[in-house]
PDB file of N, CA and C in Angstrom:
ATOM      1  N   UNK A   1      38.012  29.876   0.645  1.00  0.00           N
ATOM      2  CA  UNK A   1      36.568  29.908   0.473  1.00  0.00           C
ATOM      3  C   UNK A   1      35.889  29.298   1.686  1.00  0.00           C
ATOM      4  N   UNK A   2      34.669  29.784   2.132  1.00  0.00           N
ATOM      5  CA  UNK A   2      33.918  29.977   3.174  1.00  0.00           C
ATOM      6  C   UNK A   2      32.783  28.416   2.591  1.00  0.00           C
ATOM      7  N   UNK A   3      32.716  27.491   3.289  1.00  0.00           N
ATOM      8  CA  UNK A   3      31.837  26.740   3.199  1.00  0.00           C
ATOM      9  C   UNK A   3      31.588  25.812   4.253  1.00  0.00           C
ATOM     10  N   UNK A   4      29.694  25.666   4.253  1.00  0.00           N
ATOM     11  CA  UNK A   4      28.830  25.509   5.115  1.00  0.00           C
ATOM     12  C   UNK A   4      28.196  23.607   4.878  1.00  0.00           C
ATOM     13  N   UNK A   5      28.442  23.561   6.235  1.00  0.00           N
ATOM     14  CA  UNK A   5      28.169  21.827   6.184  1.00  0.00           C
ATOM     15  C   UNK A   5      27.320  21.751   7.415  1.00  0.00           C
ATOM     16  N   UNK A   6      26.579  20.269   7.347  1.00  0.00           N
ATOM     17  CA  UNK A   6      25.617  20.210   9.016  1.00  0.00           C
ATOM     18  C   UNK A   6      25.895  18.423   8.955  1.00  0.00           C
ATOM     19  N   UNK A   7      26.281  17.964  10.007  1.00  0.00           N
ATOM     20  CA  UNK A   7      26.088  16.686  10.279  1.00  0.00           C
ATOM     21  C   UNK A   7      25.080  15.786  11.036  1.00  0.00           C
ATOM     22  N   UNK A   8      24.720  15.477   9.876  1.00  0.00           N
ATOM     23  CA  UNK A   8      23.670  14.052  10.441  1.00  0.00           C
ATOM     24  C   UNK A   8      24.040  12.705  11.051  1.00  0.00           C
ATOM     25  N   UNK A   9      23.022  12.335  11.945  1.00  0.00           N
ATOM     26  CA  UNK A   9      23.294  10.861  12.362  1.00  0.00           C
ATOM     27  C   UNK A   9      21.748  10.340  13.063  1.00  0.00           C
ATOM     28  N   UNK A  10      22.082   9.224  13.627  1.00  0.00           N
ATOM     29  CA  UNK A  10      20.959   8.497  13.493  1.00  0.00           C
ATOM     30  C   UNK A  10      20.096   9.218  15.349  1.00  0.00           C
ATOM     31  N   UNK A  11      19.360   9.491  15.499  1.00  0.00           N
ATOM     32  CA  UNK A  11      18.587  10.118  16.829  1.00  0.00           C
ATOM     33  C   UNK A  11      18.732   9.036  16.962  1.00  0.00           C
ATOM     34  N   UNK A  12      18.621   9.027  18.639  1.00  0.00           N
ATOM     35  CA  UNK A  12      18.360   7.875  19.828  1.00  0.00           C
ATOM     36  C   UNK A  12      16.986   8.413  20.183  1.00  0.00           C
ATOM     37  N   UNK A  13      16.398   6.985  20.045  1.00  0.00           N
ATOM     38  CA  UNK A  13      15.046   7.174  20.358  1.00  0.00           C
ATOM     39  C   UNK A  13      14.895   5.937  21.589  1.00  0.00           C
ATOM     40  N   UNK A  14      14.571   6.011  22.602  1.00  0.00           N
ATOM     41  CA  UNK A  14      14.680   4.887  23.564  1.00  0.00           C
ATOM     42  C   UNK A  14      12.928   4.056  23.143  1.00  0.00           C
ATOM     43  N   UNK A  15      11.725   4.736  22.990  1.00  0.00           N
ATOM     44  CA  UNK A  15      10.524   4.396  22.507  1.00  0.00           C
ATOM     45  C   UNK A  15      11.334   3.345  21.072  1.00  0.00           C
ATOM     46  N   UNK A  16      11.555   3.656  19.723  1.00  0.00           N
ATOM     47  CA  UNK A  16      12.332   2.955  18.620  1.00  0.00           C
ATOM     48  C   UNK A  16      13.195   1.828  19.155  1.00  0.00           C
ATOM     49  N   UNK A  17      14.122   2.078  19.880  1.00  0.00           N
ATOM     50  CA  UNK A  17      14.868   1.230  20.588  1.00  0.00           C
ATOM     51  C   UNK A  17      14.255  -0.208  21.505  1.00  0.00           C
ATOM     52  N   UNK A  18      13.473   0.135  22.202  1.00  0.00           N
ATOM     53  CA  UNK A  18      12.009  -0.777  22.789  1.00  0.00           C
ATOM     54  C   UNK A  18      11.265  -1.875  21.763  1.00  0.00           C
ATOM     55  N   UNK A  19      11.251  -1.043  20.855  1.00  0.00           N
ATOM     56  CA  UNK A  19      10.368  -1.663  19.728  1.00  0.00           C
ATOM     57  C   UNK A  19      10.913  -2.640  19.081  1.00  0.00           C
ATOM     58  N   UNK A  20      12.132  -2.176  18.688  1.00  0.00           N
ATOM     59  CA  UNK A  20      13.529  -2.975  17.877  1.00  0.00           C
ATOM     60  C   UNK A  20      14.060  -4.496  18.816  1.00  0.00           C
ATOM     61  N   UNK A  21      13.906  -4.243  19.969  1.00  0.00           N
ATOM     62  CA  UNK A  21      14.015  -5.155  21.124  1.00  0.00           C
ATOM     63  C   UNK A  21      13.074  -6.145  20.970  1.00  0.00           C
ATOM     64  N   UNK A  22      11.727  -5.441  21.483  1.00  0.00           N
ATOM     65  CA  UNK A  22      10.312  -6.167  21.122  1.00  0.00           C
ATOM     66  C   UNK A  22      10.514  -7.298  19.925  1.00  0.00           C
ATOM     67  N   UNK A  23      10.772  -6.350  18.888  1.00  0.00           N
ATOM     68  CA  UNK A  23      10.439  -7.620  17.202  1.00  0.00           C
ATOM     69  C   UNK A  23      11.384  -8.334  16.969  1.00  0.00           C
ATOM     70  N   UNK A  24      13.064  -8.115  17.569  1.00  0.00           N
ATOM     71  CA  UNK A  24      13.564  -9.118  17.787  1.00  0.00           C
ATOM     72  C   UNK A  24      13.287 -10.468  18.391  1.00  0.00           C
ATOM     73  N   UNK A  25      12.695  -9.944  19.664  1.00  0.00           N
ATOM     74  CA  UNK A  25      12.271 -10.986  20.684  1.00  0.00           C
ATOM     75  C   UNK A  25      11.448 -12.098  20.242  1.00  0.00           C
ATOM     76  N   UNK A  26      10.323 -11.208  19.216  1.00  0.00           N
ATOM     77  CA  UNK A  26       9.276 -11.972  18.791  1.00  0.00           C
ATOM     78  C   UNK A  26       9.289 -12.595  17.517  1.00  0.00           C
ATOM     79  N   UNK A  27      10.505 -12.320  16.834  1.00  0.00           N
ATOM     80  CA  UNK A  27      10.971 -12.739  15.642  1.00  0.00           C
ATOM     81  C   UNK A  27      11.739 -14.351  16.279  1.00  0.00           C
ATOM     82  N   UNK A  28      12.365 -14.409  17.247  1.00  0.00           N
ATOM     83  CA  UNK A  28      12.912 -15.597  17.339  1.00  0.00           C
ATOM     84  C   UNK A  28      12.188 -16.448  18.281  1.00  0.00           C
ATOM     85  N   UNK A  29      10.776 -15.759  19.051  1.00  0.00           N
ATOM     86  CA  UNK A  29       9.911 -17.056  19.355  1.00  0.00           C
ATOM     87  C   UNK A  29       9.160 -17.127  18.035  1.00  0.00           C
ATOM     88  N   UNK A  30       9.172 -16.771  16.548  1.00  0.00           N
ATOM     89  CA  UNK A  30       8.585 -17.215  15.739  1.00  0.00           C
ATOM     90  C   UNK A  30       9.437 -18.286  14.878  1.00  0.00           C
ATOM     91  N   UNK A  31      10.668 -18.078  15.116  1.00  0.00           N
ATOM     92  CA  UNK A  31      11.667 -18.872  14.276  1.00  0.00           C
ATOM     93  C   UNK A  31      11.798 -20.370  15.011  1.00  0.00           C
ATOM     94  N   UNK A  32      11.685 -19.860  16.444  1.00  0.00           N
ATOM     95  CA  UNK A  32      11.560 -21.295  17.553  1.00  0.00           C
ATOM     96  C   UNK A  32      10.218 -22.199  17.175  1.00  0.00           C
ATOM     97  N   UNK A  33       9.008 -21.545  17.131  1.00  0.00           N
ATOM     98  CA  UNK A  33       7.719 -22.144  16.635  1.00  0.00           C
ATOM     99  C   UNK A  33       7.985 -22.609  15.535  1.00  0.00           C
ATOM    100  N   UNK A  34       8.506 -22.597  14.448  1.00  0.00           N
ATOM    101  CA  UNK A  34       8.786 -22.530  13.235  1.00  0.00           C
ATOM    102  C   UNK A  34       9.366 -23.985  12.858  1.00  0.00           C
ATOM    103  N   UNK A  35      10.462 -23.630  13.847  1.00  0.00           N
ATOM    104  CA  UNK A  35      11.178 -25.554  13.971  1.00  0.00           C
ATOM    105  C   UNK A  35      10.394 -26.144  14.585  1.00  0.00           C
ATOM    106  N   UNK A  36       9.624 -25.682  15.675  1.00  0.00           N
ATOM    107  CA  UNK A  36       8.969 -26.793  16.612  1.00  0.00           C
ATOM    108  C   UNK A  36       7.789 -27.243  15.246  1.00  0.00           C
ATOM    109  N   UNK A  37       6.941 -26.885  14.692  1.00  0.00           N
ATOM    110  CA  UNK A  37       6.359 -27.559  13.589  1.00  0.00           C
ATOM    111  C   UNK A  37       7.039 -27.562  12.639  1.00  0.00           C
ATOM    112  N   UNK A  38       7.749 -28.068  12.072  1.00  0.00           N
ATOM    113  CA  UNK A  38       8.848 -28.601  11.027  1.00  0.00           C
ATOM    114  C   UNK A  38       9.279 -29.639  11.768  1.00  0.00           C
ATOM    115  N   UNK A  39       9.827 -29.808  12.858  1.00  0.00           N
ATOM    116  CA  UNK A  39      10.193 -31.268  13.779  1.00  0.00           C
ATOM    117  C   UNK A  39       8.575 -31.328  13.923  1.00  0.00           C
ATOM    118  N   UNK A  40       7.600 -31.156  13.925  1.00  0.00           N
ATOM    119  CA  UNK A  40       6.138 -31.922  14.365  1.00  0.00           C
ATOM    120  C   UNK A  40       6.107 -32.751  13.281  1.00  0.00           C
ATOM    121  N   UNK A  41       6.174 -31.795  11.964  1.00  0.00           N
ATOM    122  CA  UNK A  41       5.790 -32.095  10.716  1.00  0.00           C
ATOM    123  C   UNK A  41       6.410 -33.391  10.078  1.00  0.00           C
ATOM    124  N   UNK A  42       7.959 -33.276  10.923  1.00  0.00           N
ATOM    125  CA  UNK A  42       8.671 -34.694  10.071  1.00  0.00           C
ATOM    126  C   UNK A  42       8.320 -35.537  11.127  1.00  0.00           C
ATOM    127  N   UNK A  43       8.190 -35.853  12.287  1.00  0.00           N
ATOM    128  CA  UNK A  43       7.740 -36.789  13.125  1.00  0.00           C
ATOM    129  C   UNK A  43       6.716 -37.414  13.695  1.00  0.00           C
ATOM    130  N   UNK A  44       5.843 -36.766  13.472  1.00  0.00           N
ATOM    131  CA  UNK A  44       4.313 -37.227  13.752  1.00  0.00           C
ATOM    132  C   UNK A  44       3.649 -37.117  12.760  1.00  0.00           C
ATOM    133  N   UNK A  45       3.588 -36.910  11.258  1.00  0.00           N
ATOM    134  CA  UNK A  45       2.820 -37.067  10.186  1.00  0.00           C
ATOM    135  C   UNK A  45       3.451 -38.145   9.512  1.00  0.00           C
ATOM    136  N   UNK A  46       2.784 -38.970   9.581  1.00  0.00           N
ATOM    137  CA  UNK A  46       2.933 -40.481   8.561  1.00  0.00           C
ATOM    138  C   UNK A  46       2.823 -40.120   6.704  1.00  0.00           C
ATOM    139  N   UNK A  47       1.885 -39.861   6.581  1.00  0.00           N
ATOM    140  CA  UNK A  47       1.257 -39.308   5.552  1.00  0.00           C
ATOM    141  C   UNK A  47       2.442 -38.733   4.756  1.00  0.00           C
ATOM    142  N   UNK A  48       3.418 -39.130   3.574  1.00  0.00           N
ATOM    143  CA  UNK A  48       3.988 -37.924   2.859  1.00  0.00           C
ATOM    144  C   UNK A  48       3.508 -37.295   2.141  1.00  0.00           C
ATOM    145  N   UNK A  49       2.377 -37.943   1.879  1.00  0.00           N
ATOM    146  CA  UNK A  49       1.600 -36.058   0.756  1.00  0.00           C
ATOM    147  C   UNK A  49       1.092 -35.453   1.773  1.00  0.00           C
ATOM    148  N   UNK A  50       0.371 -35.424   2.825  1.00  0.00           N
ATOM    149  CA  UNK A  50       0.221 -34.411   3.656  1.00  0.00           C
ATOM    150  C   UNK A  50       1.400 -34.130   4.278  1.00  0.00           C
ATOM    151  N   UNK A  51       2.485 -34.719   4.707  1.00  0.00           N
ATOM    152  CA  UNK A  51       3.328 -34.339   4.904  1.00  0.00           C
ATOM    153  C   UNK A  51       4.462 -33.110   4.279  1.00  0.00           C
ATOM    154  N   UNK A  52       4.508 -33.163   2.920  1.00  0.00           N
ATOM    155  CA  UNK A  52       4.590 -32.596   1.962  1.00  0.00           C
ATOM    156  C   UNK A  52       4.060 -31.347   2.029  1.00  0.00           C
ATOM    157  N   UNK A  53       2.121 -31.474   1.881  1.00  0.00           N
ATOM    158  CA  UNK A  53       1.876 -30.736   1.526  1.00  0.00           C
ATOM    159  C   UNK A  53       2.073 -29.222   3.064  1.00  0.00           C
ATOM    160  N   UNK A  54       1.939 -30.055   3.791  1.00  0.00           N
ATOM    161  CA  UNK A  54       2.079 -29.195   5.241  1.00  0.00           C
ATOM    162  C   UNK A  54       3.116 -28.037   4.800  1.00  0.00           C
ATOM    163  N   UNK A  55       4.487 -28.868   4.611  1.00  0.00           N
ATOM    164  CA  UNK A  55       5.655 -28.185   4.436  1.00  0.00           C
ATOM    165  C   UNK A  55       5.546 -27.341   3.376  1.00  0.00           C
ATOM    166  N   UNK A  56       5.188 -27.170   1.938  1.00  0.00           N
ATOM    167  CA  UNK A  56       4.852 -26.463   1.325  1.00  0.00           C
ATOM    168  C   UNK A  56       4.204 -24.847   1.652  1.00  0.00           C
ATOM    169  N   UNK A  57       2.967 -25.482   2.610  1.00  0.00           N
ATOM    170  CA  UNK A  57       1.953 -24.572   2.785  1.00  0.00           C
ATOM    171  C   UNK A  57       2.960 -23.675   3.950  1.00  0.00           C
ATOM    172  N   UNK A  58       3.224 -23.826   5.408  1.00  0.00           N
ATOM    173  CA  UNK A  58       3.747 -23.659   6.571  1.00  0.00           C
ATOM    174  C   UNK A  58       4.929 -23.436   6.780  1.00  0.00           C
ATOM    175  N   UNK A  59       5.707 -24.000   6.005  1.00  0.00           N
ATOM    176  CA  UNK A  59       7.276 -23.774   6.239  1.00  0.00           C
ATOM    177  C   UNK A  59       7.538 -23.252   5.187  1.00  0.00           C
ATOM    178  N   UNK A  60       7.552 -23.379   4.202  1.00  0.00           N
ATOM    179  CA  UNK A  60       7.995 -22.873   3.117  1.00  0.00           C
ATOM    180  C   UNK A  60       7.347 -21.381   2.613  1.00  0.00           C
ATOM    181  N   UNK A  61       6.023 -21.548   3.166  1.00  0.00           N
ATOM    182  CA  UNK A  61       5.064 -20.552   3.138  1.00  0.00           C
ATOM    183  C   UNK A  61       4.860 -20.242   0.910  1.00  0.00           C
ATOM    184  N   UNK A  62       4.601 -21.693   0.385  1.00  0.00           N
ATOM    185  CA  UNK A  62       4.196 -21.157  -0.765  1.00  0.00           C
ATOM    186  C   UNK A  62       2.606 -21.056  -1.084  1.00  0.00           C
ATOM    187  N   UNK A  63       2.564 -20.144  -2.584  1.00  0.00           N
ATOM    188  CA  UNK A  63       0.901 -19.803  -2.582  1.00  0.00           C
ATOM    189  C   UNK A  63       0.527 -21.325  -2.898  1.00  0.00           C
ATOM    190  N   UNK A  64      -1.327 -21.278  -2.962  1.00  0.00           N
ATOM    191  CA  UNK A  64      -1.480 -22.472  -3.182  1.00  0.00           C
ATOM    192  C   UNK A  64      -1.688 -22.546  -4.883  1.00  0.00           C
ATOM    193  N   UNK A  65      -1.380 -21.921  -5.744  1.00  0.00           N
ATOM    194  CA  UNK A  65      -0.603 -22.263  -7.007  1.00  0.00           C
ATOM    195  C   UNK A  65       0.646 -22.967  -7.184  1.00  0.00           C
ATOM    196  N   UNK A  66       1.526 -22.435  -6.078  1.00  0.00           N
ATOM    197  CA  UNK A  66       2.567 -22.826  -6.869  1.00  0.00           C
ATOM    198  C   UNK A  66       2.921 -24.459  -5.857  1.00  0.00           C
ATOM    199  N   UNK A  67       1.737 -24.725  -4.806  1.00  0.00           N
ATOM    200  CA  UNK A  67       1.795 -25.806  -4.115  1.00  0.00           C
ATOM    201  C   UNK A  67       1.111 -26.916  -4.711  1.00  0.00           C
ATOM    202  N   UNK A  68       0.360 -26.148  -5.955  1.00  0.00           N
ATOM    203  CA  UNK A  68      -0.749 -27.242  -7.132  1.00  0.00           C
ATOM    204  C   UNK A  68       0.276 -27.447  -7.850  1.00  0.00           C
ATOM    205  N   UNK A  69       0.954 -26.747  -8.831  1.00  0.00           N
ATOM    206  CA  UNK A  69       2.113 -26.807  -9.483  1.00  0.00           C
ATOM    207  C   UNK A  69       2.900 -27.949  -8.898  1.00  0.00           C
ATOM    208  N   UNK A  70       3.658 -28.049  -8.102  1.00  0.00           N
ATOM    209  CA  UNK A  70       4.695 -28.921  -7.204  1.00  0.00           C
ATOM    210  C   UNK A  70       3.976 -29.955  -7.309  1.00  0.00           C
ATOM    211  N   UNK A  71       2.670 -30.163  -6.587  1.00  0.00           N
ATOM    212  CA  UNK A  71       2.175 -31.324  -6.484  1.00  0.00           C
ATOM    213  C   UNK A  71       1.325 -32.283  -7.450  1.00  0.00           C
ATOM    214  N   UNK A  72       1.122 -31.807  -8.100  1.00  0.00           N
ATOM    215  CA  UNK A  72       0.644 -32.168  -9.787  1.00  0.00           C
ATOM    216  C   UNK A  72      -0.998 -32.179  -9.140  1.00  0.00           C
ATOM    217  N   UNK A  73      -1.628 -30.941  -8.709  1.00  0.00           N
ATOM    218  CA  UNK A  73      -2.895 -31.355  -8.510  1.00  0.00           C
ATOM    219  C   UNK A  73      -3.650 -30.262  -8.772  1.00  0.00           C
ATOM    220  N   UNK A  74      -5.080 -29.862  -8.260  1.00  0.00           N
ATOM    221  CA  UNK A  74      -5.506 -28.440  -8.547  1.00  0.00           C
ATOM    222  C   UNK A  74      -5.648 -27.612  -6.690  1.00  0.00           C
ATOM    223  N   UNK A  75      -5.918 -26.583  -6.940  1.00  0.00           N
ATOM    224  CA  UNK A  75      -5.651 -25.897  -5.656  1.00  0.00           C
ATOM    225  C   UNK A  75      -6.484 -26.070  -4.569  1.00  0.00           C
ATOM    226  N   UNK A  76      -8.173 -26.209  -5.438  1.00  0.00           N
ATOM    227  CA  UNK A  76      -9.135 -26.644  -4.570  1.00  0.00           C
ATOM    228  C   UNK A  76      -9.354 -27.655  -3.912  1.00  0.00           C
ATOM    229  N   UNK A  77      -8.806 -28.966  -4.423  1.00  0.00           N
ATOM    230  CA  UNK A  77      -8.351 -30.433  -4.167  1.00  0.00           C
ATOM    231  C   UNK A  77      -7.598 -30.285  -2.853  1.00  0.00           C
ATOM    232  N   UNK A  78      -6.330 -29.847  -3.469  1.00  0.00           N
ATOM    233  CA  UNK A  78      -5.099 -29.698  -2.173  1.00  0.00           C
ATOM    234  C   UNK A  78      -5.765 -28.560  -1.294  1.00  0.00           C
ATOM    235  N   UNK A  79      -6.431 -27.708  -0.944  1.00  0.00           N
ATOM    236  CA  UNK A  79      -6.550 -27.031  -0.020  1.00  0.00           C
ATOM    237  C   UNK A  79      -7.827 -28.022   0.631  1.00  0.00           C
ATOM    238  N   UNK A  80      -8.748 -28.550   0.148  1.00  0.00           N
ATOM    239  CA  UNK A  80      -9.848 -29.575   0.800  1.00  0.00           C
ATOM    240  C   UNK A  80      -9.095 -30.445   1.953  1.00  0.00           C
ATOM    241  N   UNK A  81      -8.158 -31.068   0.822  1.00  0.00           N
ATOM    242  CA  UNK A  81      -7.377 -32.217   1.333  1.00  0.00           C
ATOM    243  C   UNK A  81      -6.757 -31.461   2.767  1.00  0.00           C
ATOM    244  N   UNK A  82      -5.862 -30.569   2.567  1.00  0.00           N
ATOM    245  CA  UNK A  82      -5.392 -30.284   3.826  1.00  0.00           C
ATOM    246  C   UNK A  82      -6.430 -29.662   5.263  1.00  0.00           C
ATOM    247  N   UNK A  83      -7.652 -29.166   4.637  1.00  0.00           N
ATOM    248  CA  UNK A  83      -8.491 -28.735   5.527  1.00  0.00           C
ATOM    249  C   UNK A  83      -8.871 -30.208   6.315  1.00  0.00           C
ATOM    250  N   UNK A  84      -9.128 -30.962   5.498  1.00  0.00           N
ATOM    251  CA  UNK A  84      -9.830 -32.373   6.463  1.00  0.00           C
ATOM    252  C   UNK A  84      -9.165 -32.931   7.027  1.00  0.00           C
ATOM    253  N   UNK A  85      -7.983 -32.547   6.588  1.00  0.00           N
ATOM    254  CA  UNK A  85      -6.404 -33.342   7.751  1.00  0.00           C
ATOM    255  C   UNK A  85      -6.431 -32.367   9.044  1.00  0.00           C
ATOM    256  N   UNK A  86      -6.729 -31.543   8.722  1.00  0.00           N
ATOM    257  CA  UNK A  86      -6.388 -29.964   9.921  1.00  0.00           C
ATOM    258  C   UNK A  86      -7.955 -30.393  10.923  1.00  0.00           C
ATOM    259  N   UNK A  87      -8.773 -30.599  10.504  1.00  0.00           N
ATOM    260  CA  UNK A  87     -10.334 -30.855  10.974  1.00  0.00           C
ATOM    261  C   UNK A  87      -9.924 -32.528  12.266  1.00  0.00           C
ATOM    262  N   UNK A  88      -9.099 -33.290  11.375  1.00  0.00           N
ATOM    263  CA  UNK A  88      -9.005 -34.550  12.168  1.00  0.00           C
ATOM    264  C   UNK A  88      -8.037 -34.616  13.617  1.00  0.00           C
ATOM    265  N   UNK A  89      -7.366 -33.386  13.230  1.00  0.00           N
ATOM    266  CA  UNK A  89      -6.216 -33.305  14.576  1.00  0.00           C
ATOM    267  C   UNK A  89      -7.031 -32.610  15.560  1.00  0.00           C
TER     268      UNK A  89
END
């Protein structure tokens, strides 16, 4: 019996390829920034509830529910609070 097949694979795209390069690149000066405030965060903030709350918000990247939650407070409070810390630097 007579049967018909076609093989696929992935195109080379050198434009795709560029790009893939690109967001690598920029994925690990974001991961580098990332530690560099996380080492800011544990060394130059005295403060452990702002300290805390930094890490929550920035590193951890949680909403500010579930950063009220954690912190036993309300969202508007903790987001004030961190705005007037952010205002003083």
């Amino acid at each position: 019996t007579e049967h018909s097949f076609s093989i696929e694979g992935i195109e080379h795209n050198p434009l795709l390829e560029k790009r893939r390069r690109l967001l690598k690149k920029k994925q690990k000066e974001l991961e580098n920034l990332k530690y560099d405030l996380e080492e800011y965060i544990n060394t130059e903030i005295k403060d452990e509830h702002i300290r805390q709350l930094l890490e929550y918000k920035y590193i951890d990247d949680y909403s500010w529910v579930k950063i009220a939650n954690k912190m036993h407070g309300t969202e508007d409070a903790l987001r004030m609070e961190l705005k007037r810390f952010l205002e003083k630097i």
